[in-house]
C-alpha atoms as a PDB file:
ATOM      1  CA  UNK A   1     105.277 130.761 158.596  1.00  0.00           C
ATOM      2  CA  UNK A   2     109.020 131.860 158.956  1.00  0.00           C
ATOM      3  CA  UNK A   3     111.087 133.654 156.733  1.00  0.00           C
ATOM      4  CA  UNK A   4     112.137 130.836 154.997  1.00  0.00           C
ATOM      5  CA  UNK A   5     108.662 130.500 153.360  1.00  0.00           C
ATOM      6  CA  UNK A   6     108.392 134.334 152.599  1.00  0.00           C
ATOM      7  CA  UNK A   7     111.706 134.512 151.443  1.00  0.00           C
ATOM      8  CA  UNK A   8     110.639 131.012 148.775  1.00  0.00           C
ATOM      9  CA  UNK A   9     107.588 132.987 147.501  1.00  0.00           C
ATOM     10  CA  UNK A  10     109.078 136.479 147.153  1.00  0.00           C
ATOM     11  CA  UNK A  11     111.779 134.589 144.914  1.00  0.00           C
ATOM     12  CA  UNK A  12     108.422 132.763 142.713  1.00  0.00           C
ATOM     13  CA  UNK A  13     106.991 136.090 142.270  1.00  0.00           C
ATOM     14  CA  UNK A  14     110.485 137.646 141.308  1.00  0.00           C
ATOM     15  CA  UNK A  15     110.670 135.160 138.853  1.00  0.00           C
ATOM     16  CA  UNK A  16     107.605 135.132 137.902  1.00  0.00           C
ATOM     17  CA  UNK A  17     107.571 138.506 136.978  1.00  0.00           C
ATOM     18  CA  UNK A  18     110.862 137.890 135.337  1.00  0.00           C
ATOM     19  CA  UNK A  19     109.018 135.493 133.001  1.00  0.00           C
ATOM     20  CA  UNK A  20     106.105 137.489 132.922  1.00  0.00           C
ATOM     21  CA  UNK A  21     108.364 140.753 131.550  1.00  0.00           C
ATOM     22  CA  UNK A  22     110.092 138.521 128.547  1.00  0.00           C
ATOM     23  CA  UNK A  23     113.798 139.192 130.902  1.00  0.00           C
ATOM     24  CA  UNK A  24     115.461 136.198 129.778  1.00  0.00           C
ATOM     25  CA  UNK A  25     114.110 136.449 125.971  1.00  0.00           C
ATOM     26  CA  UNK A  26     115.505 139.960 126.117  1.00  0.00           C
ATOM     27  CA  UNK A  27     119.064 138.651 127.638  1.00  0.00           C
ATOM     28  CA  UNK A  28     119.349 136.525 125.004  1.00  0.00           C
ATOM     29  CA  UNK A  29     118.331 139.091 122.691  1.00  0.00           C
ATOM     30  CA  UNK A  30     120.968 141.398 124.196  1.00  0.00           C
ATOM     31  CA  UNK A  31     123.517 138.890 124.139  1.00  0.00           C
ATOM     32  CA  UNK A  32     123.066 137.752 120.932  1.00  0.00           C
ATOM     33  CA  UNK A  33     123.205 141.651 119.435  1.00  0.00           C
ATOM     34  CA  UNK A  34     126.526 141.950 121.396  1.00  0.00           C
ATOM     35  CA  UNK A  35     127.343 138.361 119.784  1.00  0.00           C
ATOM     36  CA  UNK A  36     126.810 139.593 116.611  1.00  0.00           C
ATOM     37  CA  UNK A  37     128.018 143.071 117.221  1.00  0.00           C
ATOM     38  CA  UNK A  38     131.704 141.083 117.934  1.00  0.00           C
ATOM     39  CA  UNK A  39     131.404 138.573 115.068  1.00  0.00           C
ATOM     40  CA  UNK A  40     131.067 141.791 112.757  1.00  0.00           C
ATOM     41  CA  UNK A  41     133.790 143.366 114.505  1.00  0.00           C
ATOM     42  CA  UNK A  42     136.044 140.298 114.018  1.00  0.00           C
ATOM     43  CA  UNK A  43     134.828 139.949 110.550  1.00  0.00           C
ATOM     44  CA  UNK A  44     135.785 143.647 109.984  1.00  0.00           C
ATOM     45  CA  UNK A  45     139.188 143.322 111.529  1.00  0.00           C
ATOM     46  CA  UNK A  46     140.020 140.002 109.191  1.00  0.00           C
ATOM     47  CA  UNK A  47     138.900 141.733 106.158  1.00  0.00           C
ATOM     48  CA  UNK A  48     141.719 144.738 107.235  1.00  0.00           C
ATOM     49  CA  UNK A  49     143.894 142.156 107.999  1.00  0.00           C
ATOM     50  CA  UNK A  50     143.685 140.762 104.779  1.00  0.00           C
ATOM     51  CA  UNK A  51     143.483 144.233 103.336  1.00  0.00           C
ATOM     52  CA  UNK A  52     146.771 144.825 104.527  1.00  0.00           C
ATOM     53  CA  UNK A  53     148.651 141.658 103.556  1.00  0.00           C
ATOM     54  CA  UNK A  54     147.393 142.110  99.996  1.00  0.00           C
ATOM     55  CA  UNK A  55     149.092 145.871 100.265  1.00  0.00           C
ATOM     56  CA  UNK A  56     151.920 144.159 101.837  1.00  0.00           C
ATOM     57  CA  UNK A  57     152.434 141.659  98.993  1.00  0.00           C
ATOM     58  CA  UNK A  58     152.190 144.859  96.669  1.00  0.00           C
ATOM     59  CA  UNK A  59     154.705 146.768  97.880  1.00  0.00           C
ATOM     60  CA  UNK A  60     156.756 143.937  98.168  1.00  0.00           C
ATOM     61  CA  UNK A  61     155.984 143.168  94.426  1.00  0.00           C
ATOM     62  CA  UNK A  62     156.936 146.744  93.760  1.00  0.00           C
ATOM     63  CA  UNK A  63     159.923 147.064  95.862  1.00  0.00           C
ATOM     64  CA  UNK A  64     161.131 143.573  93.657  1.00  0.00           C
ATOM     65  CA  UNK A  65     160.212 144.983  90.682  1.00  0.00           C
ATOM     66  CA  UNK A  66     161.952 148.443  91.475  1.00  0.00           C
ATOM     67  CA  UNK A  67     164.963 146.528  92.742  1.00  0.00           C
ATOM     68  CA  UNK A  68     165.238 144.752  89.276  1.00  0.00           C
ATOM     69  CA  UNK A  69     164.715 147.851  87.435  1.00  0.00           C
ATOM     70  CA  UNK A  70     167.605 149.715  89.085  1.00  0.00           C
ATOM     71  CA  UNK A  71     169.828 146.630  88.751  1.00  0.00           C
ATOM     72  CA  UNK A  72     169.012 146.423  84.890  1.00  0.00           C
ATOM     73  CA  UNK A  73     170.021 150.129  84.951  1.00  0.00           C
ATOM     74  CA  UNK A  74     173.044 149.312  86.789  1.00  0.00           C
ATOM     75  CA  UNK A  75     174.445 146.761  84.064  1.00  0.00           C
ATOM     76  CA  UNK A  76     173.226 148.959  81.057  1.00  0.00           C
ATOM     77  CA  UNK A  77     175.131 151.871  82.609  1.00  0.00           C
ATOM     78  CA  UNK A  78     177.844 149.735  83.571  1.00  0.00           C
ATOM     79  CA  UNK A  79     177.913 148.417  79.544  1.00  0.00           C
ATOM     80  CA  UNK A  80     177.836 151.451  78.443  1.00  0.00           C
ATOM     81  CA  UNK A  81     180.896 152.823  80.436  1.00  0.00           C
ATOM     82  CA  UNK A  82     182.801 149.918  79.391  1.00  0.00           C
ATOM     83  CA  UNK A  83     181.636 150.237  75.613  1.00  0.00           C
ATOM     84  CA  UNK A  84     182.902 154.170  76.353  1.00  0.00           C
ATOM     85  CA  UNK A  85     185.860 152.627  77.719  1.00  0.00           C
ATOM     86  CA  UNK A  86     186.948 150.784  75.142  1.00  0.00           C
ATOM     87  CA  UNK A  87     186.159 153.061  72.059  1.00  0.00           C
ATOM     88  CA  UNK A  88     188.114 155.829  74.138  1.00  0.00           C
ATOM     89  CA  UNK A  89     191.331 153.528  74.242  1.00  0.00           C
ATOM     90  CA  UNK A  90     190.700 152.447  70.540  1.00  0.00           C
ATOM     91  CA  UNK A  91     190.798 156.146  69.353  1.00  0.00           C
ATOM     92  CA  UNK A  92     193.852 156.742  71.771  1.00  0.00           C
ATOM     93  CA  UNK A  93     195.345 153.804  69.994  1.00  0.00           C
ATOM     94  CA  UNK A  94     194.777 154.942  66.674  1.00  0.00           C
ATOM     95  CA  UNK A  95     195.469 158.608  67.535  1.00  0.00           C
ATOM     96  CA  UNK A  96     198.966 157.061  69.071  1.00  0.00           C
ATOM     97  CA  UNK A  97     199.502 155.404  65.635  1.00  0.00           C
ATOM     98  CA  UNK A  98     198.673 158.015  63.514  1.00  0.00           C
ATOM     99  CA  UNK A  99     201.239 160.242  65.207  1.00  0.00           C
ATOM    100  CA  UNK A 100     203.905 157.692  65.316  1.00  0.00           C
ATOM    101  CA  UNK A 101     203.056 157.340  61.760  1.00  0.00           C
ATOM    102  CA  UNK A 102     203.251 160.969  60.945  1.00  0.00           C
ATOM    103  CA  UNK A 103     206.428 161.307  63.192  1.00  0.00           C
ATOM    104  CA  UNK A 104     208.344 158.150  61.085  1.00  0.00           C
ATOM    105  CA  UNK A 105     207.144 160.100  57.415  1.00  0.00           C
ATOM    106  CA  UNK A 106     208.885 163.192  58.822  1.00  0.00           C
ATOM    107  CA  UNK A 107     212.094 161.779  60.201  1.00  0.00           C
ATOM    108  CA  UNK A 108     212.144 159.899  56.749  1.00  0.00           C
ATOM    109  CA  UNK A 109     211.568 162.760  54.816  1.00  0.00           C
ATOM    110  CA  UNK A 110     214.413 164.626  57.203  1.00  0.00           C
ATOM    111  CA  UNK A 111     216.543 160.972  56.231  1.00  0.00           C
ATOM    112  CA  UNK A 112     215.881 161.675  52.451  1.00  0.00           C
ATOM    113  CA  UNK A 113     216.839 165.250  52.561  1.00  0.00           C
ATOM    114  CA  UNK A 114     219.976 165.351  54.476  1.00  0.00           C
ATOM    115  CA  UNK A 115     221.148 162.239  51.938  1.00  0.00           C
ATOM    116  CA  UNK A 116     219.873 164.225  49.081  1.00  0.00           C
ATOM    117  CA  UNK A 117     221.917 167.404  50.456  1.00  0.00           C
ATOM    118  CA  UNK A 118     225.190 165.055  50.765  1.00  0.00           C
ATOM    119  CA  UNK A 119     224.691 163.680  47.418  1.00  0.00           C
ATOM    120  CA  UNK A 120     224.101 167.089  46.102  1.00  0.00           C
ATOM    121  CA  UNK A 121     227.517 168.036  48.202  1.00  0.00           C
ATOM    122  CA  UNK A 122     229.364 165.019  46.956  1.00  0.00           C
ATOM    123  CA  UNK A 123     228.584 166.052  43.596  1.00  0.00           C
ATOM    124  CA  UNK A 124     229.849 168.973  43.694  1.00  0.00           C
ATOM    125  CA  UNK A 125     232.619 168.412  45.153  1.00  0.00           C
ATOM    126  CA  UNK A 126     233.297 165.851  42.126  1.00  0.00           C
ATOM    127  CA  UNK A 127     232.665 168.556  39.631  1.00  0.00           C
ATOM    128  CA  UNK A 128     234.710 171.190  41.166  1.00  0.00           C
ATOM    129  CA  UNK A 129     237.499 168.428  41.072  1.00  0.00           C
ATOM    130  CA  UNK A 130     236.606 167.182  37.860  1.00  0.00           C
ATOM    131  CA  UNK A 131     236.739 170.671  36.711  1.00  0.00           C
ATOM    132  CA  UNK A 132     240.365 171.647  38.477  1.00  0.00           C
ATOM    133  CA  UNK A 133     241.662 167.821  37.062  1.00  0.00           C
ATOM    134  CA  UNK A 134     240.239 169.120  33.175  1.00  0.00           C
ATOM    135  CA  UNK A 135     241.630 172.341  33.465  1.00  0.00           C
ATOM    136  CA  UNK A 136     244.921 171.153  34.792  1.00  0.00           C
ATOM    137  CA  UNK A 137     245.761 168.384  32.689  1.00  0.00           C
ATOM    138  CA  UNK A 138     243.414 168.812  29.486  1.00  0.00           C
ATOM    139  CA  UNK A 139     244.356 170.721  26.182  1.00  0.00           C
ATOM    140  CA  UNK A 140     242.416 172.493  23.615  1.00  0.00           C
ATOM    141  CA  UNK A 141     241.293 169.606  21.591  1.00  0.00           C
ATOM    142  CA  UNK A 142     240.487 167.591  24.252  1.00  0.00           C
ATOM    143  CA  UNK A 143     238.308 169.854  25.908  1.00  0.00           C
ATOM    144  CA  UNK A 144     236.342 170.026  22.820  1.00  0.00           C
ATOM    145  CA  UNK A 145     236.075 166.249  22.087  1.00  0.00           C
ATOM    146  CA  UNK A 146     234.568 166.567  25.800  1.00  0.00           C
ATOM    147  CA  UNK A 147     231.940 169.083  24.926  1.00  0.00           C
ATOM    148  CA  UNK A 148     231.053 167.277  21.335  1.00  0.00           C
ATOM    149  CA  UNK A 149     230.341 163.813  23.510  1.00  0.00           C
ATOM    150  CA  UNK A 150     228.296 165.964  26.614  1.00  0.00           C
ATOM    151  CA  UNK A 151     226.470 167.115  23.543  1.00  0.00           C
ATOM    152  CA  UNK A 152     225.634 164.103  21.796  1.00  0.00           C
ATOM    153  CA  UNK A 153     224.761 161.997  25.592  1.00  0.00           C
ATOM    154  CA  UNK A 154     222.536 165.214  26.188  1.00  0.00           C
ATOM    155  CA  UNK A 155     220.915 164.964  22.978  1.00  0.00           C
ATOM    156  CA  UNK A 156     219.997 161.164  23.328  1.00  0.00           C
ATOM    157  CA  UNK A 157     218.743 161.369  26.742  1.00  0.00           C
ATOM    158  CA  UNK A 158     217.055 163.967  25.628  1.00  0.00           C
ATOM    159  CA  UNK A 159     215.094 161.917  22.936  1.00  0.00           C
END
């Protein structure tokens, strides 16, 4: 009997008492807790990862919606300025007109005096020469057929 025998039944025995002990049912058993122990593991990371995308899409959504929002506010504010815009250069306008407006009633008004105050002057002056003319070259009794007429033209324009 040489080694080679003792060495072939020390190797039965070992694995006979390797079956006897349950070692490969307990492998398996180990292996398949460590199997599961990664499938739950993956499981858990895929449910994060899908976790995340989902808060991904969100924010996205959100960041969209916040970018439409502040370009909504942009155009209203940008309406608004022009509406202020506009009405500012229509009461300019009108403030403009009204001034020109006021400006041509006063130089008229200055027009209608001065040609008032010549008239005035003009007349005058034709009475003082009326008056010098009459009291050069009139008489007595014509002076007083003068007054009797003024009279009588007074009296109807006066009725």
């Amino acid at each position: 009997m040489d080694a080679s025998f003792w060495a072939l039944i020390s190797l039965i025995i070992f694995l006979g008492i390797v079956a006897y002990m349950k070692v490969p049912g307990m492998m398996a058993k180990s292996l398949d807790e460590r199997a599961d122990r990664i499938r739950n593991e993956l499981d858990e990371a895929r449910r994060l990862r899908e976790e995340a995308q989902q808060l991904l899409a969100e924010y996205q959504r959100k960041r969209k919606d916040a970018e439409k929002e502040a370009g909504e506010l942009i155009a209203a504010a940008e309406h608004e300025a022009e509406g202020l815009v506009a009405d500012a250069r229509k009461k300019t306008e009108e403030y403009v007109e009204r001034r020109t407006a006021m400006a041509e009633q006063k130089i008229a008004l200055a027009e209608a005096e001065a040609v008032n105050e010549v008239r005035q002057s003009a007349v005058d002056i034709a009475v003082a020469a009326a008056q010098t003319l009459i009291a050069d070259k009139a008489d007595e009794k014509t002076v007083g057929a003068m007054f009797k007429s003024s009279v009588k033209e007074l009296k109807e324009k006066l009725n």
